[in-house]
Protein backbone atom coordinates (compact mmCIF):
# COMPACT_ATOMS: atom_id res chain seq x y z
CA UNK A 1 0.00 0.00 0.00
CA UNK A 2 3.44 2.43 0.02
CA UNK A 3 2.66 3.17 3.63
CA UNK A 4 6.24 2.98 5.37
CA UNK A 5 6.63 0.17 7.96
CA UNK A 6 7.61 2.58 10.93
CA UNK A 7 9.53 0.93 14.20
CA UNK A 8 12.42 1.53 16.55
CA UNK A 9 15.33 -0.78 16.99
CA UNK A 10 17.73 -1.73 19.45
CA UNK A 11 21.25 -0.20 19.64
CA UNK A 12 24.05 -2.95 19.51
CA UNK A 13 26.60 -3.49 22.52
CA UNK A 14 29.97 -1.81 21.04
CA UNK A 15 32.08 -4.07 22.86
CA UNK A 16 30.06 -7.14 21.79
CA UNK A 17 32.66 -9.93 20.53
CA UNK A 18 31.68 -11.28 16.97
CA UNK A 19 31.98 -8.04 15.64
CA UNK A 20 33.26 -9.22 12.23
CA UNK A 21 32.10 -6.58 10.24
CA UNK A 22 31.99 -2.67 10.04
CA UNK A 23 28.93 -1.31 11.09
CA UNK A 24 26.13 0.79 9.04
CA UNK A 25 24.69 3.01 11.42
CA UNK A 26 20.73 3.44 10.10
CA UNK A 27 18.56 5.42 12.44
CA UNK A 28 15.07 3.73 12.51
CA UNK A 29 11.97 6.47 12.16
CA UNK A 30 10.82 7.45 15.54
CA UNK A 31 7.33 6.94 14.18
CA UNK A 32 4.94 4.05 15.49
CA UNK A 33 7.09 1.23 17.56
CA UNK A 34 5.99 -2.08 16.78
CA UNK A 35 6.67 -3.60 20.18
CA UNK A 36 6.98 -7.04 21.03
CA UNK A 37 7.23 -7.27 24.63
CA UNK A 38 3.56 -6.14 25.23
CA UNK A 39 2.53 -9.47 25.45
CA UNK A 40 3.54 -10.99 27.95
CA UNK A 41 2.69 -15.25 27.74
CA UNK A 42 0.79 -15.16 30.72
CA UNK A 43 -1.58 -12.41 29.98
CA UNK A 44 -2.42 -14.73 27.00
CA UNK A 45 -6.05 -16.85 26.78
CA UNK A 46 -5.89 -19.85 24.89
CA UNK A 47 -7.80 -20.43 22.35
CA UNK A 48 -8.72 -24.01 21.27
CA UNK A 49 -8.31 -24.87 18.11
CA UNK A 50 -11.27 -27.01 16.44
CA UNK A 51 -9.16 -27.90 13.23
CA UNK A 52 -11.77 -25.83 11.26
CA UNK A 53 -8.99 -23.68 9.32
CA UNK A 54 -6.46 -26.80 9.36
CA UNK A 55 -5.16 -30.00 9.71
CA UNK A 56 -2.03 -30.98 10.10
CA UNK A 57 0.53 -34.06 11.09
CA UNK A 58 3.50 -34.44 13.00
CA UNK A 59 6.91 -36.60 11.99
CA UNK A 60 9.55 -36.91 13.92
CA UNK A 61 13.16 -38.46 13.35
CA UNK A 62 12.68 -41.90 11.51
CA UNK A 63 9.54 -41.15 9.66
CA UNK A 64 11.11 -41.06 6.10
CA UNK A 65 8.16 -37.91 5.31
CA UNK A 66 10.45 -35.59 7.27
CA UNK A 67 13.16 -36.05 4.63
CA UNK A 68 10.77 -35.30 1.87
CA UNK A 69 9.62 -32.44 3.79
CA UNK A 70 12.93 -30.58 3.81
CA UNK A 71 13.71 -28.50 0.88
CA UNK A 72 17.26 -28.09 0.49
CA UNK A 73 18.51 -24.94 -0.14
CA UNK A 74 22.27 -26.06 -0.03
CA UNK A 75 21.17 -27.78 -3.62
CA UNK A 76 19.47 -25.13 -5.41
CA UNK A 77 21.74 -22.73 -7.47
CA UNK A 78 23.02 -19.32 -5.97
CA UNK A 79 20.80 -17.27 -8.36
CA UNK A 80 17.39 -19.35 -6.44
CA UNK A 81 17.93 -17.91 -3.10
CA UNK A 82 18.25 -15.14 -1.20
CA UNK A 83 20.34 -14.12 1.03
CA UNK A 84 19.16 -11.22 3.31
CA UNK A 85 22.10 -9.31 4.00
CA UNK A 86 20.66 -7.15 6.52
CA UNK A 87 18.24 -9.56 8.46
CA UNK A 88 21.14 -11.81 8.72
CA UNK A 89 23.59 -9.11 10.70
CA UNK A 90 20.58 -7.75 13.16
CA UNK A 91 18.75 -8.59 16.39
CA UNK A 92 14.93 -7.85 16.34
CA UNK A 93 14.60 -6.55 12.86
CA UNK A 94 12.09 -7.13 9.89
CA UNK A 95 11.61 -7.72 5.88
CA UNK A 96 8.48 -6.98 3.61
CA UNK A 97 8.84 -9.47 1.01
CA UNK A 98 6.80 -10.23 -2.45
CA UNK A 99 5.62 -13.72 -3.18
CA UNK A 100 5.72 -14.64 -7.01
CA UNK A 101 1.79 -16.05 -6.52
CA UNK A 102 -1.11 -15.75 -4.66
CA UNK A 103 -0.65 -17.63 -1.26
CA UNK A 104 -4.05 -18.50 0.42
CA UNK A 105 -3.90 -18.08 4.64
CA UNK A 106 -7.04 -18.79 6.10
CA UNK A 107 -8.70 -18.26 3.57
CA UNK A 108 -7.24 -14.77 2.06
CA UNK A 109 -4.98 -14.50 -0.15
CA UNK A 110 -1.77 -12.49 0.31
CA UNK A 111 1.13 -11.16 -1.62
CA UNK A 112 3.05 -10.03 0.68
CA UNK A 113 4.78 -10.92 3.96
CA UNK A 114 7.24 -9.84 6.62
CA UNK A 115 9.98 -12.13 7.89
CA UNK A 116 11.33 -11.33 11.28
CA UNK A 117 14.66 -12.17 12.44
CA UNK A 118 12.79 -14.25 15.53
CA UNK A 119 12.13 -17.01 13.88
CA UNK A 120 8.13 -16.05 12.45
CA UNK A 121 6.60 -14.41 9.39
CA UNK A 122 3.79 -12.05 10.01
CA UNK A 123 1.03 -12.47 7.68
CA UNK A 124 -1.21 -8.94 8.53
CA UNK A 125 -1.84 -6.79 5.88
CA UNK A 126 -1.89 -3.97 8.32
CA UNK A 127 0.89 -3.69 10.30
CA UNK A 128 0.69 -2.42 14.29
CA UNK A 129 2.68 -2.60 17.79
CA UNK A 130 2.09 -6.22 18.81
CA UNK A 131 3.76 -7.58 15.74
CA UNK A 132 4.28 -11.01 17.74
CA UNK A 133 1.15 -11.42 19.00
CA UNK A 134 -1.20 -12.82 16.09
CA UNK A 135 -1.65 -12.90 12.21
CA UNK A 136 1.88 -14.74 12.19
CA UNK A 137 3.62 -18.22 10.64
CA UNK A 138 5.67 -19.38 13.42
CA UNK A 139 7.85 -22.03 13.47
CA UNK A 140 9.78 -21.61 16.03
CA UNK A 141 8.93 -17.57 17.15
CA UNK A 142 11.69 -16.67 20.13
CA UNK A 143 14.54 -14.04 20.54
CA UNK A 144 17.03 -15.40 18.14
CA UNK A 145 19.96 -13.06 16.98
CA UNK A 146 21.50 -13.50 13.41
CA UNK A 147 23.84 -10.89 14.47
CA UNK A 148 25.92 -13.07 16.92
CA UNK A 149 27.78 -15.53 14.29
CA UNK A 150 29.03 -14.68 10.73
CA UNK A 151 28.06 -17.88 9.94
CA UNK A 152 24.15 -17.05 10.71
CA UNK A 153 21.98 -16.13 8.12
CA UNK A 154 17.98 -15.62 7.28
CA UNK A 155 17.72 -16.59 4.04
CA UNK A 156 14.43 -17.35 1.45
CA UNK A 157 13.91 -18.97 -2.18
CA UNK A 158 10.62 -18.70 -4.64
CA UNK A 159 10.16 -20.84 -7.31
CA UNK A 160 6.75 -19.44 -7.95
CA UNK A 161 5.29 -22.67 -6.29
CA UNK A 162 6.77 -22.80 -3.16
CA UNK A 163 8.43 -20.09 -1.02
CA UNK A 164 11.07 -21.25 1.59
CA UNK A 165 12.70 -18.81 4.88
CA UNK A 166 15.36 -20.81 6.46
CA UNK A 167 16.80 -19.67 9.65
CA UNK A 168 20.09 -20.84 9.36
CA UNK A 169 22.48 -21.44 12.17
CA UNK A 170 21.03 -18.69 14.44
CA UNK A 171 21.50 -18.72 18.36
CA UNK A 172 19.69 -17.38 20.98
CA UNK A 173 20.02 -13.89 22.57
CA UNK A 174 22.48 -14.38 25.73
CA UNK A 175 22.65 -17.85 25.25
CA UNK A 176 24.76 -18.25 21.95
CA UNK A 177 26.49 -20.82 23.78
CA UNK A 178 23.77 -23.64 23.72
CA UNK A 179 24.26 -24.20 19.90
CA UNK A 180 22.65 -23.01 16.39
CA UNK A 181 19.07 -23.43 15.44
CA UNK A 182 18.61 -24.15 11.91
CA UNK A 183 15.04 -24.62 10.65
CA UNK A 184 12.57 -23.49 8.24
CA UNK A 185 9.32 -22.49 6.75
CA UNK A 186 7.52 -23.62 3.60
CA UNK A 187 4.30 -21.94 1.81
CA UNK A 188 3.19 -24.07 -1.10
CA UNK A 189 1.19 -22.65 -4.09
CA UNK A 190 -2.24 -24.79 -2.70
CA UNK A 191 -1.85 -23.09 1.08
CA UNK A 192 -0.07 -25.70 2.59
CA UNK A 193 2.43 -24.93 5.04
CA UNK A 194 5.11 -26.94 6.35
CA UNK A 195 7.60 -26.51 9.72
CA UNK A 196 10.95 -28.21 9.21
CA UNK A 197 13.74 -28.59 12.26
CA UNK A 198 17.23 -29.26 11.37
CA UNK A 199 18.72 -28.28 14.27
CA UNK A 200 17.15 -27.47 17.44
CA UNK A 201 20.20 -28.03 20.42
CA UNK A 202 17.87 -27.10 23.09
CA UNK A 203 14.17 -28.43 24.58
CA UNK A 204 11.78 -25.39 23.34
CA UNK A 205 10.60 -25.50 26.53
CA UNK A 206 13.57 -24.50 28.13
CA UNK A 207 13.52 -20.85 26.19
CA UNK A 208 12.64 -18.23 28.16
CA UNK A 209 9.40 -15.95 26.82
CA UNK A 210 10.52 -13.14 29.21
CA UNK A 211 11.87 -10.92 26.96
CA UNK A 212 10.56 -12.47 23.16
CA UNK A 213 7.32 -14.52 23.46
CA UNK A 214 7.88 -17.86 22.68
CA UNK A 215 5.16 -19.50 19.98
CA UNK A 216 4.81 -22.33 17.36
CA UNK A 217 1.91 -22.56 14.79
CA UNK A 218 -0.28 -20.30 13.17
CA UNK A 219 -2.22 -17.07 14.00
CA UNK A 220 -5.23 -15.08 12.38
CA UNK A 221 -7.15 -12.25 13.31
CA UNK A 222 -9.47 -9.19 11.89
CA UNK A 223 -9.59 -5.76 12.95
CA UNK A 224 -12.78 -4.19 14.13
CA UNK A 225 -14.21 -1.16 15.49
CA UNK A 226 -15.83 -0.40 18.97
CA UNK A 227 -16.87 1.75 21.32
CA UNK A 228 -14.31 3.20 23.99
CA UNK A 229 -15.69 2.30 27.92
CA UNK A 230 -15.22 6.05 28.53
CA UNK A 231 -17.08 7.56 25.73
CA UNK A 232 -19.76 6.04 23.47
CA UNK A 233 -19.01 8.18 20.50
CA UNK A 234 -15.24 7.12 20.05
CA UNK A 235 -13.73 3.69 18.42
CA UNK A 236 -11.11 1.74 19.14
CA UNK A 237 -9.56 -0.05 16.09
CA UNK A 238 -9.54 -3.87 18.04
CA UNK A 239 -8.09 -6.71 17.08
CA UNK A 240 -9.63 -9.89 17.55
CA UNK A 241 -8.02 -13.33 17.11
CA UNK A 242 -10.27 -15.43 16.06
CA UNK A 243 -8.40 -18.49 15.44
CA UNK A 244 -4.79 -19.83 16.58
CA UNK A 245 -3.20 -23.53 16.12
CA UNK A 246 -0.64 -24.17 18.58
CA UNK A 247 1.98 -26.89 18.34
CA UNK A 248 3.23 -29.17 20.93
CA UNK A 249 6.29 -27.88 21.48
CA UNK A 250 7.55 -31.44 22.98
CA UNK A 251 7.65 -32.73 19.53
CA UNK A 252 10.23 -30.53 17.69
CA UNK A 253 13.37 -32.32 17.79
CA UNK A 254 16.11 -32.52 15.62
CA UNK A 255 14.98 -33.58 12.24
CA UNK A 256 11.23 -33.07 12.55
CA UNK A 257 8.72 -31.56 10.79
CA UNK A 258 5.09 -30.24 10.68
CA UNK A 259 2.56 -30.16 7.73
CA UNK A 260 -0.28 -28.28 7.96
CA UNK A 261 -3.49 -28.48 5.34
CA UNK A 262 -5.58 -25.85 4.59
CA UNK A 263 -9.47 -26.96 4.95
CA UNK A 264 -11.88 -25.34 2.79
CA UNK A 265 -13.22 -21.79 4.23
CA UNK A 266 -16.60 -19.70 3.18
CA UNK A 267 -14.53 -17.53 1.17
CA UNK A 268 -14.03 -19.75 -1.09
CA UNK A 269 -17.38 -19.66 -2.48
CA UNK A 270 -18.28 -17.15 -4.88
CA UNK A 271 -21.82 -17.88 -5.61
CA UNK A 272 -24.91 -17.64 -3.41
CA UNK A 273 -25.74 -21.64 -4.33
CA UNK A 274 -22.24 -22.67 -3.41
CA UNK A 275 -22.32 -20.61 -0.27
CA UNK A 276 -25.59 -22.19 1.05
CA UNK A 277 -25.67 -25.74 -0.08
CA UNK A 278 -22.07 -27.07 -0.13
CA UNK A 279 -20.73 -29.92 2.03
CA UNK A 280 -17.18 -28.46 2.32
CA UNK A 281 -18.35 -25.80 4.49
CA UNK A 282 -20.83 -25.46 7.20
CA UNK A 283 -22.20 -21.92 9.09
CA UNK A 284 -21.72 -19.96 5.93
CA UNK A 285 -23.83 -17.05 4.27
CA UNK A 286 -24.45 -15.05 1.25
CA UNK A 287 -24.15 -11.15 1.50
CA UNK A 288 -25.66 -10.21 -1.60
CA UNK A 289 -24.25 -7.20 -1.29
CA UNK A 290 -21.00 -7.65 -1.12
CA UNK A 291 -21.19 -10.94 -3.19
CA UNK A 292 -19.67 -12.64 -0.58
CA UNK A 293 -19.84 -16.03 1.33
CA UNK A 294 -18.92 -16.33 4.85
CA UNK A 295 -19.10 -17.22 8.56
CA UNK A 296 -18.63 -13.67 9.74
CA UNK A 297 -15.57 -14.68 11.16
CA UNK A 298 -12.60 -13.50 9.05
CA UNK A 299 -10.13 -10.49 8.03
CA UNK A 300 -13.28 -8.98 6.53
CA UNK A 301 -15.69 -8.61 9.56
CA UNK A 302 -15.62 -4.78 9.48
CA UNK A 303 -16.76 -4.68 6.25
CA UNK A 304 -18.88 -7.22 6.88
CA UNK A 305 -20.96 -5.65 9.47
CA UNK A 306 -20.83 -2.53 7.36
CA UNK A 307 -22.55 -3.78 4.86
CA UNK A 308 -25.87 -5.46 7.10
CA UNK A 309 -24.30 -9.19 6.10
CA UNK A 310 -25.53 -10.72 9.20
CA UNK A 311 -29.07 -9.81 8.40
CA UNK A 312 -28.68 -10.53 4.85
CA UNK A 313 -26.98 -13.87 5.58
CA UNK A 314 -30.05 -15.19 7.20
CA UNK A 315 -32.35 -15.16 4.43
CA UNK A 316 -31.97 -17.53 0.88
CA UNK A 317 -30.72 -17.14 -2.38
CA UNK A 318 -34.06 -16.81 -3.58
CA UNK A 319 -34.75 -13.48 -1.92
CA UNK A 320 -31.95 -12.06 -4.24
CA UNK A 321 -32.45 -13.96 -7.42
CA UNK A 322 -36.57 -13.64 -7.44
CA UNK A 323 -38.06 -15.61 -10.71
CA UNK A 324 -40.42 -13.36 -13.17
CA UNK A 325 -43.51 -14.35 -12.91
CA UNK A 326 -43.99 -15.84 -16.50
CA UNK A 327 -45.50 -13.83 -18.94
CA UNK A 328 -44.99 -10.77 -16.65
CA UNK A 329 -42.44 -9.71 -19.35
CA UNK A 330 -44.81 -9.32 -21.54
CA UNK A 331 -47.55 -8.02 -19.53
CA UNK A 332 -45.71 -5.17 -18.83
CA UNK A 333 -44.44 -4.54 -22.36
CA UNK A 334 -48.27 -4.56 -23.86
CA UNK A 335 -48.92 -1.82 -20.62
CA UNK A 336 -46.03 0.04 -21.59
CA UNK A 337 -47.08 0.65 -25.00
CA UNK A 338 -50.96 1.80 -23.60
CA UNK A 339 -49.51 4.62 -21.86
CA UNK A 340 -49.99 7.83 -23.69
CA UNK A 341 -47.53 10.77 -23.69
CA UNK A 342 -46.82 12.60 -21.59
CA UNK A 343 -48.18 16.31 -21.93
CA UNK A 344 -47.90 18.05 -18.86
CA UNK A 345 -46.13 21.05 -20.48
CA UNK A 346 -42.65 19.64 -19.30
CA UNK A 347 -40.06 21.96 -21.76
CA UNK A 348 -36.96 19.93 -22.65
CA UNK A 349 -34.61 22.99 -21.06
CA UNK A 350 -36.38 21.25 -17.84
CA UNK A 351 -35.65 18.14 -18.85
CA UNK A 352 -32.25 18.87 -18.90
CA UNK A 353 -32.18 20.69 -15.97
CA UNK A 354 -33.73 18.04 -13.87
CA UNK A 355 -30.76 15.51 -15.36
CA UNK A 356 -28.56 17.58 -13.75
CA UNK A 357 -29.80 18.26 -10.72
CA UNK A 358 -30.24 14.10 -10.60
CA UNK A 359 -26.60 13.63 -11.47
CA UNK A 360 -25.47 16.33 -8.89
CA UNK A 361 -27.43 14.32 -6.01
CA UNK A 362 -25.74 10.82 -7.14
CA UNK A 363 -22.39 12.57 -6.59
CA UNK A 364 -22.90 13.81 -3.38
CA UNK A 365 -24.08 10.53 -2.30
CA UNK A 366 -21.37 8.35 -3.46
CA UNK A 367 -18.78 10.89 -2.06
CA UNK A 368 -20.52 10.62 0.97
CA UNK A 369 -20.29 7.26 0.75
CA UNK A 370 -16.23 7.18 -0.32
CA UNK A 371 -15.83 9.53 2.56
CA UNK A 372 -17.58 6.88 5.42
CA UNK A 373 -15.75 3.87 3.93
CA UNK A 374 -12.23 5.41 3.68
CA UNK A 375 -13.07 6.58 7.41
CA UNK A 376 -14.33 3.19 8.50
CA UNK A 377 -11.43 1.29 6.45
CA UNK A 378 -7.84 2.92 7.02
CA UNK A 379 -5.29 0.95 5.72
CA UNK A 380 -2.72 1.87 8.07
CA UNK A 381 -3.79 1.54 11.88
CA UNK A 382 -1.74 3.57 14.55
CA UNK A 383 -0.69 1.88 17.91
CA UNK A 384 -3.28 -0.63 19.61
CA UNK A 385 -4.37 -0.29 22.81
CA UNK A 386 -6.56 -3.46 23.04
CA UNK A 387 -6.61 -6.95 21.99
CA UNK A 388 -8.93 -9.32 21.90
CA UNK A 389 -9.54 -12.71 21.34
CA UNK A 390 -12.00 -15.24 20.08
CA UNK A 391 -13.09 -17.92 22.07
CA UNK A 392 -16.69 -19.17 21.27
CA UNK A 393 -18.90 -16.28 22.33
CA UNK A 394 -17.21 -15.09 24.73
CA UNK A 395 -14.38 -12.33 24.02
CA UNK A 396 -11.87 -11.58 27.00
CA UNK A 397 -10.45 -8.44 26.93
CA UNK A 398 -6.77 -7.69 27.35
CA UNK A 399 -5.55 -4.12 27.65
CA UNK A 400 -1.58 -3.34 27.19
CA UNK A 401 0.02 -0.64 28.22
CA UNK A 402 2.90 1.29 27.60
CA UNK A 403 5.43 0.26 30.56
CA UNK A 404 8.68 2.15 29.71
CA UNK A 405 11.31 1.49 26.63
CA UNK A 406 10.83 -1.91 25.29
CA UNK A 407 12.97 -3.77 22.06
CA UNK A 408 10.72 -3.67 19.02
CA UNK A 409 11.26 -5.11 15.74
CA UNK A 410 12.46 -2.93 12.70
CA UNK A 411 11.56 -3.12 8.78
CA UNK A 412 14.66 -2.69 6.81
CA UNK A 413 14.96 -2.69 3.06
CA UNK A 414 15.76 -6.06 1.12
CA UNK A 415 19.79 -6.87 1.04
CA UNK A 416 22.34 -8.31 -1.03
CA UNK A 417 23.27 -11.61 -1.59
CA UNK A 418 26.29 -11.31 0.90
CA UNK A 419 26.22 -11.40 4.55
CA UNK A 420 27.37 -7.22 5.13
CA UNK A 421 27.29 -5.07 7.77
CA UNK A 422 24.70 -4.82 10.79
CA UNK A 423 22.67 -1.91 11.38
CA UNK A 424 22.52 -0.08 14.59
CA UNK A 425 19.57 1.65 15.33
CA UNK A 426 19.32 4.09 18.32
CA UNK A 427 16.73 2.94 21.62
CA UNK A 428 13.75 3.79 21.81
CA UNK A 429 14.09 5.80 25.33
């Protein structure tokens, strides 16, 4: 959308060993922080996951599928993958990154992403503070630091089919000394996603979420608007995750993977018929004006409340495709044809002057209309305050405040093929 991607960073101990490189001092815009120590594990509600979204299986060590899981980017040619130059010498930073094709999450599809150095990918069109805490691919989210070892490296491949990130060799913050982690994410073409673990020297449940949180699986949420608990008249933009599959974190080993199936959503539906009637699906409806199917529950709630979908969702396809009443075609042509002319005296100056007048009203609506929309659909949010999420009907409320300087992840601009310089980036306080 062109919007910048606006964060602070973290400024790098001078006297740090490791320090292989020059540095390129970048200073991050003091615009909106997106801050990842805001939540806290334990101020987290679990939601539990019903498989509705996916499906997925497990293999550890000797199940032969783990091999055929692991894409190899050792064996594809230079030219097929990426090295990000920057990513790979930074703590806590971020990269927007194009896919060649449209890659389905949830049920929307997206064209672009943001890999963080933590081990994630955050999938949110709209980018915000809590960067960690929901719309992500995670597998294996925690404070990992690329920057430690010249031998660490975030690096990616698309083959317009499948698009790979491989956290290679990284170590955790202030514990370099327990060994590399080397694993990776895939996103195939069809919306399958796989977690692969080459090297994982520690149990996951060993790593401290204190200052990074600690997550594996998948994330998705939609942003809505509601009324602030001091005054009726204001909105908070909210976001509410409405669905999350966590991983047992037990079963990544060395040499395991994950492979996750996308099931069938509403959204998929693009007919009224389909919507109602198919067996792939259950709970969906038709907004007819929108021409949309779903549940209500997806990146497009907003809208979808907007719009009156609920209401319209409730009736049948047959309130918005009525049948003529046969011969009523007719009917009305033979009346049409019996009504005489019209001589009330009506010049055709007035004529035209009546046009206009019409034409004038139509524009005022629609930029009326323009005007509400654009207000009720920014594409760039400031900070959140609030976040919510989804479990059944009930929605528990979790407020997060600003508690003093915290680290915060950084977008940077895509780099070179070679492993360069870090960037430091000044604190935040």
């Amino acid at each position: 959308d062109g919007d910048p991607f606006v964060f602070y960073g973290t400024r790098r101990d001078q006297q740090t060993p490791h320090k292989h490189r020059e540095a390129r001092n970048t200073r991050a815009d003091r615009g909106g922080g997106v801050d990842i120590s805001i939540l806290p594990d334990n101020m987290t509600h679990v939601v539990d996951d019903s498989q509705k979204y996916y499906r997925w299986q497990s293999f550890g060590p000797t199940d032969s599928r783990t091999e055929d899981l692991w894409v190899d980017l050792n064996s594809l040619h230079k030219s097929q993958v990426q090295i990000h130059g920057i990513l790979s010498n930074t703590h806590r930073q971020a990269a927007r990154v194009a896919l060649s094709f449209d890659f389905p999450f949830y049920g929307h599809y997206l064209r672009q992403i943001i890999i963080a150095t933590g081990g994630f990918i955050f999938m949110g069109e709209i980018t915000h503070r809590m960067l960690t805490a929901t719309q992500y691919v995670a597998p294996l989210m925690a404070n990992f630091d690329p920057s430690f070892s010249k031998n660490s490296t975030v690096r990616y491949s698309d083959n317009g089919n499948l698009f790979v990130v491989q956290w290679d060799k990284v170590r955790l913050k202030d514990r370099e000394a327990e060994g590399p982690f080397t694993f990776q994410a895939a996103l195939h073409r069809n919306g399958t996603i796989v977690f692969n673990y080459r090297d994982v020297p520690v149990l996951v449940e060993t790593i401290n979420s204190t200052e990074h949180p600690v997550k594996v699986g998948l994330s998705d949420a939609f942003m809505a608007f509601v009324s602030s608990s001091q005054a009726s008249d204001v909105k908070q933009r909210t976001i509410y995750e409405y669905h999350r599959v966590e991983i047992d974190t037990a079963k990544i080993v060395t040499r395991s993977a994950f492979e996750f199936t996308p099931l069938p959503t509403c959204l998929q539906h693009t007919t009224c018929d389909l919507c109602v009637t198919s067996n792939l699906t259950t709970g969906c409806g038709w907004c007819n004006t929108l021409q949309r199917c779903s549940n209500g529950i997806d990146r497009h709630r907003q809208e979808w409340l907007d719009y009156n979908c609920p209401e319209q969702a409730e009736g049948t396809c047959e309130d918005y495709n009525p049948e003529t009443p046969e011969g009523s075609m007719s009917s009305f042509n033979t009346n049409l044809q019996t009504i005489p002319p019209n001589h009330t005296g009506m010049t055709e100056n007035t004529a035209i002057i009546a046009g206009v007048i019409a034409a004038l009203a139509v524009l005022v609506v629609l930029t009326l209309l323009a005007v509400y929309y654009i207000n009720t659909h920014p594409t760039v949010a400031p900070p959140f305050y609030l976040m919510q999420r989804r479990t059944n009907n009930y929605w528990p409320s979790m407020k997060f405040r600003n508690q003093g300087c915290h680290s915060s992840y950084a977008e940077v601009e895509l780099g070179g093929h070679e492993k360069e310089g870090f960037i430091e980036a000044e604190q935040c306080c």
